[in-house]
C-alpha atoms as a PDB file:
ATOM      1  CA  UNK A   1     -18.948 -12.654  -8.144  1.00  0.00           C
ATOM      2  CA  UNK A   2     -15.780 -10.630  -9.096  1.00  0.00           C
ATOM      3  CA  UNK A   3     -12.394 -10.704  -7.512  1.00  0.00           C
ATOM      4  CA  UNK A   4     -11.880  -8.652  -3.900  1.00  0.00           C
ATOM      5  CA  UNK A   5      -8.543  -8.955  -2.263  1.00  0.00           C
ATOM      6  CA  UNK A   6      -8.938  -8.468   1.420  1.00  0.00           C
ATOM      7  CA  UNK A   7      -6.201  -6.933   2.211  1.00  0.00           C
ATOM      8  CA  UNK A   8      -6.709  -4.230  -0.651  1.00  0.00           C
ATOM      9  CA  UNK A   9      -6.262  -1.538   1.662  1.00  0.00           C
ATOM     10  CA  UNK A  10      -3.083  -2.490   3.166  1.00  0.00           C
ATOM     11  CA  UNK A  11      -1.867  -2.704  -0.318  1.00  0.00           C
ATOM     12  CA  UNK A  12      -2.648   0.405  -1.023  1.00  0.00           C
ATOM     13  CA  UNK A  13      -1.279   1.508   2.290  1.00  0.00           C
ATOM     14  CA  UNK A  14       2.015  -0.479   1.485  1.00  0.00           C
ATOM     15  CA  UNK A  15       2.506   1.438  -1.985  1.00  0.00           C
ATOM     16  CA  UNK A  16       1.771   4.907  -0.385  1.00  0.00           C
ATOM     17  CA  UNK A  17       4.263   4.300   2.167  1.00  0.00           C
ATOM     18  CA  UNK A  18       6.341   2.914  -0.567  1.00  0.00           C
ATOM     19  CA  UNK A  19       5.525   5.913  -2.755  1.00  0.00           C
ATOM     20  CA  UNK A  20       6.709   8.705  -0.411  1.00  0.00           C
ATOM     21  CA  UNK A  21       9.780   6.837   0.853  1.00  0.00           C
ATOM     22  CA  UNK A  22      10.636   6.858  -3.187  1.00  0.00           C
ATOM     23  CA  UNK A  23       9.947  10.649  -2.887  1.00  0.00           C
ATOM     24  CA  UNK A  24      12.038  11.087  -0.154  1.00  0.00           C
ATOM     25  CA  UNK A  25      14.774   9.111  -1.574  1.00  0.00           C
ATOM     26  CA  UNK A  26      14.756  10.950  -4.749  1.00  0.00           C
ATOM     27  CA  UNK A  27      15.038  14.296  -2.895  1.00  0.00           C
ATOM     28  CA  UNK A  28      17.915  13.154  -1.598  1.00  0.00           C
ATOM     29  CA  UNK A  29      19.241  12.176  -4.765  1.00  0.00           C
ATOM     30  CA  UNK A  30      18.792  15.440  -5.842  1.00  0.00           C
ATOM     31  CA  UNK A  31      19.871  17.786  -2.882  1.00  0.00           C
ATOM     32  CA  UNK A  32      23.446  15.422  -3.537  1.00  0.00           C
ATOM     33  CA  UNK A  33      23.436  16.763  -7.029  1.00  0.00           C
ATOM     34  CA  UNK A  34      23.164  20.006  -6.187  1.00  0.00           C
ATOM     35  CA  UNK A  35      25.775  20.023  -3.864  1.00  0.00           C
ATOM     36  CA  UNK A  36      27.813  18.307  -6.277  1.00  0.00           C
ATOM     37  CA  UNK A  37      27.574  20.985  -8.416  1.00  0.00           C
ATOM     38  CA  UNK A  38      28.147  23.849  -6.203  1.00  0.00           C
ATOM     39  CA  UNK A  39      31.472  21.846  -5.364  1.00  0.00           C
ATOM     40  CA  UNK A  40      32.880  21.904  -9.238  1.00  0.00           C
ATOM     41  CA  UNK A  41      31.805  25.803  -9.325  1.00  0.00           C
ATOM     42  CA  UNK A  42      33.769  26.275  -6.139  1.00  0.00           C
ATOM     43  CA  UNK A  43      36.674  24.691  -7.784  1.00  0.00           C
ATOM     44  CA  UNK A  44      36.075  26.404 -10.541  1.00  0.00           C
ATOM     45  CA  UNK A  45      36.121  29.610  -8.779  1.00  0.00           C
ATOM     46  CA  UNK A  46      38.898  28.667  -6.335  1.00  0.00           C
ATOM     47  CA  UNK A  47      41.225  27.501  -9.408  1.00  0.00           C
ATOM     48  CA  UNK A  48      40.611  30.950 -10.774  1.00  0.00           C
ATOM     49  CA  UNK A  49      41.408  32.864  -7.745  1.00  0.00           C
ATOM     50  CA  UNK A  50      44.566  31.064  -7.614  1.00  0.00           C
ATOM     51  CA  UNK A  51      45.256  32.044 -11.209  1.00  0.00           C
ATOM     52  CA  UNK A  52      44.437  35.550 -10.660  1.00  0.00           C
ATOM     53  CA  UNK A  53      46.877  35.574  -7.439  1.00  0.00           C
ATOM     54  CA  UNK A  54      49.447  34.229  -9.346  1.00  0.00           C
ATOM     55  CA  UNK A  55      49.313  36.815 -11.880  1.00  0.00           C
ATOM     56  CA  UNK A  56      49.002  39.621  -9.650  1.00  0.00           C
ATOM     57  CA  UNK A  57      52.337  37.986  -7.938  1.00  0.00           C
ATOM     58  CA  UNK A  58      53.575  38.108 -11.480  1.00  0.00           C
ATOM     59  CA  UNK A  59      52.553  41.762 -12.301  1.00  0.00           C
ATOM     60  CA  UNK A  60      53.891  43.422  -9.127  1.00  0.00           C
ATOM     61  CA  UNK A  61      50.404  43.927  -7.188  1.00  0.00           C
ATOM     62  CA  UNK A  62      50.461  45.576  -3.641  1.00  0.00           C
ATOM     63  CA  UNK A  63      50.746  42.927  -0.810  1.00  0.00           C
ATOM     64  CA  UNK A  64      46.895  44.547   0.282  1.00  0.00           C
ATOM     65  CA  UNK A  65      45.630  43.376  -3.063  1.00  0.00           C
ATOM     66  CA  UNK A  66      47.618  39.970  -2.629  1.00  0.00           C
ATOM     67  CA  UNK A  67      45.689  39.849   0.961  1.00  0.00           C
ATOM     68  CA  UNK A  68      42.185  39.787  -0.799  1.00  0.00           C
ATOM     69  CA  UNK A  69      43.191  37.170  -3.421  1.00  0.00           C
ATOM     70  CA  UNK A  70      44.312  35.187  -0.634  1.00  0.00           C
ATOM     71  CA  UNK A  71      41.300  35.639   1.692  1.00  0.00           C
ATOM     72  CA  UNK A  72      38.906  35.088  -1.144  1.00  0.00           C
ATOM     73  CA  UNK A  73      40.410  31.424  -1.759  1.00  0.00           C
ATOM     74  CA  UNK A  74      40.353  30.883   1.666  1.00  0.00           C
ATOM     75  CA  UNK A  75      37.086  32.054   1.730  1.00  0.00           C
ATOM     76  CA  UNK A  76      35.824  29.355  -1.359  1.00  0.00           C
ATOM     77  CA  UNK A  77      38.171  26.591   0.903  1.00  0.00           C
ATOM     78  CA  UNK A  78      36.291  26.784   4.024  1.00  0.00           C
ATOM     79  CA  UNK A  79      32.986  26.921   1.824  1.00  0.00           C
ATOM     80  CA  UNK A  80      34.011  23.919  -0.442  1.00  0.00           C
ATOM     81  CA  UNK A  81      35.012  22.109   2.980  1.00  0.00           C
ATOM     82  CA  UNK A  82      31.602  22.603   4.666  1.00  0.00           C
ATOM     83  CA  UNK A  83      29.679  21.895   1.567  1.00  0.00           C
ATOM     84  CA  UNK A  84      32.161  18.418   1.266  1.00  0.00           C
ATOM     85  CA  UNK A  85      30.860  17.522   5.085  1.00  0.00           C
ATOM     86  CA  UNK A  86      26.983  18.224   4.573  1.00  0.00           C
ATOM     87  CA  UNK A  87      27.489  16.103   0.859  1.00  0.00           C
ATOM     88  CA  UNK A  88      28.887  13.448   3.407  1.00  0.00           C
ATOM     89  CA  UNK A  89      26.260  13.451   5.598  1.00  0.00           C
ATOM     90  CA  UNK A  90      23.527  13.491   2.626  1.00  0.00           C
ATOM     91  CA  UNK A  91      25.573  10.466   1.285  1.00  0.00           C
ATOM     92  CA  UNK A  92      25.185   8.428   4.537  1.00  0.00           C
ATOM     93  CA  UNK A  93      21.424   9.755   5.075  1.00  0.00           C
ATOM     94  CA  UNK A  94      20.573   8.412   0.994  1.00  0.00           C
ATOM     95  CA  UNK A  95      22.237   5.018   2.671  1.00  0.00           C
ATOM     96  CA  UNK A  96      20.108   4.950   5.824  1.00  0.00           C
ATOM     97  CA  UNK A  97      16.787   5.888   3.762  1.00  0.00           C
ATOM     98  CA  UNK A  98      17.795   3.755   1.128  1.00  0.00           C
ATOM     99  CA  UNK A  99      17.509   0.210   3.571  1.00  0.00           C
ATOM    100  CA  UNK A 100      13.953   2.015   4.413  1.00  0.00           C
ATOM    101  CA  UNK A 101      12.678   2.428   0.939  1.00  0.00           C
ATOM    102  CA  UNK A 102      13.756  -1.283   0.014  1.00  0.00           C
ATOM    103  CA  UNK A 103      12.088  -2.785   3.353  1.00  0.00           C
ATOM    104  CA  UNK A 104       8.803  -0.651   2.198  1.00  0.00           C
ATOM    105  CA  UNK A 105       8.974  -1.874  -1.226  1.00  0.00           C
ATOM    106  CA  UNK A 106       9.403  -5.743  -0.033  1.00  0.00           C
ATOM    107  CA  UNK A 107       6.310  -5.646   2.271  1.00  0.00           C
ATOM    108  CA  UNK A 108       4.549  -3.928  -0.699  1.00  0.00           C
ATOM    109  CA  UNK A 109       5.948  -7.094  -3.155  1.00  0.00           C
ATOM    110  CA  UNK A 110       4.697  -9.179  -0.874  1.00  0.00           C
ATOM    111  CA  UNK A 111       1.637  -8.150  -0.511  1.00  0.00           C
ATOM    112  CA  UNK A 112       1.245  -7.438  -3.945  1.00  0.00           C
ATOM    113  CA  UNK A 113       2.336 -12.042  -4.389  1.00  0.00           C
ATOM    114  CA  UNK A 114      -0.318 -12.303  -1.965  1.00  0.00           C
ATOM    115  CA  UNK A 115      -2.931 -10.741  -4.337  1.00  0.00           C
ATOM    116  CA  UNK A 116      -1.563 -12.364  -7.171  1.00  0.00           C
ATOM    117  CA  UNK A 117      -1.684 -15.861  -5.962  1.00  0.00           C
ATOM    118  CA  UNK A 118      -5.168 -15.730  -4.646  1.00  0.00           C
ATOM    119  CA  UNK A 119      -6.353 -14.126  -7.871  1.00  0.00           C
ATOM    120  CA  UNK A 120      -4.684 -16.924  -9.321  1.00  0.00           C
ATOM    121  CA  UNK A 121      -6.900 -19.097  -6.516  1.00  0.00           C
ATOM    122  CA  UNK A 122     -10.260 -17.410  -8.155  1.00  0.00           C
ATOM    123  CA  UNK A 123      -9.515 -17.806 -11.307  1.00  0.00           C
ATOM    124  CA  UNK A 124      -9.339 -21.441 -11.336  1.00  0.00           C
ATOM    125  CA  UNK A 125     -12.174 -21.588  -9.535  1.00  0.00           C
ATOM    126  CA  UNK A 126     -14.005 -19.708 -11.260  1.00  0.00           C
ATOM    127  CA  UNK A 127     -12.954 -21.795 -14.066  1.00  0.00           C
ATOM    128  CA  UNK A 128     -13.825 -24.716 -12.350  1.00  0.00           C
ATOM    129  CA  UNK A 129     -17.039 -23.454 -11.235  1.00  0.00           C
ATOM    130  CA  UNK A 130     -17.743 -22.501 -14.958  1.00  0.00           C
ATOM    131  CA  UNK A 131     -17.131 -25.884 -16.190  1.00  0.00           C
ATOM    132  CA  UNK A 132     -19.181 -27.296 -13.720  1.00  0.00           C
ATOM    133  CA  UNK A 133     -22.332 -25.321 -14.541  1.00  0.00           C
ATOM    134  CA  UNK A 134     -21.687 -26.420 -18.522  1.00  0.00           C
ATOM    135  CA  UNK A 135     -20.887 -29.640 -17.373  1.00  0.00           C
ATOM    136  CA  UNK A 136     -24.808 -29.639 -15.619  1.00  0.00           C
ATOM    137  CA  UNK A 137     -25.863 -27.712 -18.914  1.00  0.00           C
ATOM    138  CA  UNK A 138     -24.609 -30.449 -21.004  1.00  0.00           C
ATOM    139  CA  UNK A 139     -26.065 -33.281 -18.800  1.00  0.00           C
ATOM    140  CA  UNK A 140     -29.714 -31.974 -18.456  1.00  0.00           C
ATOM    141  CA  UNK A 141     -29.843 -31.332 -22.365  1.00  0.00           C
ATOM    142  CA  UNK A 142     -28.316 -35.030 -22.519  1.00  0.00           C
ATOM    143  CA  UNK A 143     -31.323 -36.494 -20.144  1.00  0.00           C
ATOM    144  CA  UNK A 144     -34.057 -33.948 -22.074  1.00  0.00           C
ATOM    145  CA  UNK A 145     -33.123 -35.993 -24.877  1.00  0.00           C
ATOM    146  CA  UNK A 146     -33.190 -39.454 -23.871  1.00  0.00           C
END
């Protein structure tokens, strides 16, 4: 009679629940990423700005061309500053699903102990029933020969 676990399906159910919080989590991981990397190009873009108002200060440039230099990094400020929040709020919601995905993945180790100590359970008996039938085997051959 081969091995069935009982609670097979809730073990299943346990890693599919584990499974998509794991998805989730990883989306997560990746939406910070990308935020992270808008922020350097922001930077990137705001240190230029500031390098190109400097050298239109430098060269002489009408005050209306100053104006745009000046809107345009406070444009990429207010952008950087709003991307900075929502990376905040992705930071404390990879915390929060974090706890989840670890609480899915104990009840799934449990279970998954569970399995593995009553396989462990029907293997020695199986072993035990085994030796008991050669055992018999042994001791009718024994008496056939007497």
């Amino acid at each position: 009679m081969p091995f069935i676990f009982s609670l097979a399906a809730v073990l299943q159910f346990r890693q599919n629940l584990e499974r998509q919080q794991y998805l989730a989590l990883e989306k997560i991981h990746q939406e910070i990423a990308h935020l992270e990397t808008q922020l350097v190009r922001i930077e990137e873009w705001r240190k230029a700005a500031a390098q190109q108002r400097e050298a239109d200060l430098k060269e002489g440039v009408p005050a209306m061309y100053l104006q745009g230099d000046f809107q345009q990094e406070l444009s990429l400020e207010q952008y950087r500053d709003i991307l900075q929040s929502k990376l905040r709020d992705l930071r404390t919601k990879r915390q929060q699903h974090l706890k989840i995905y670890e609480k899915a993945r104990q009840k799934r180790e449990v279970l998954e102990e569970l399995r593995t100590r009553k396989l462990a359970v029907y293997t020695r008996e199986q072993g035990k029933r085994e030796q008991s039938r050669i055992d018999d085997l042994f001791l009718a051959r024994r008496k056939r020969g007497e």
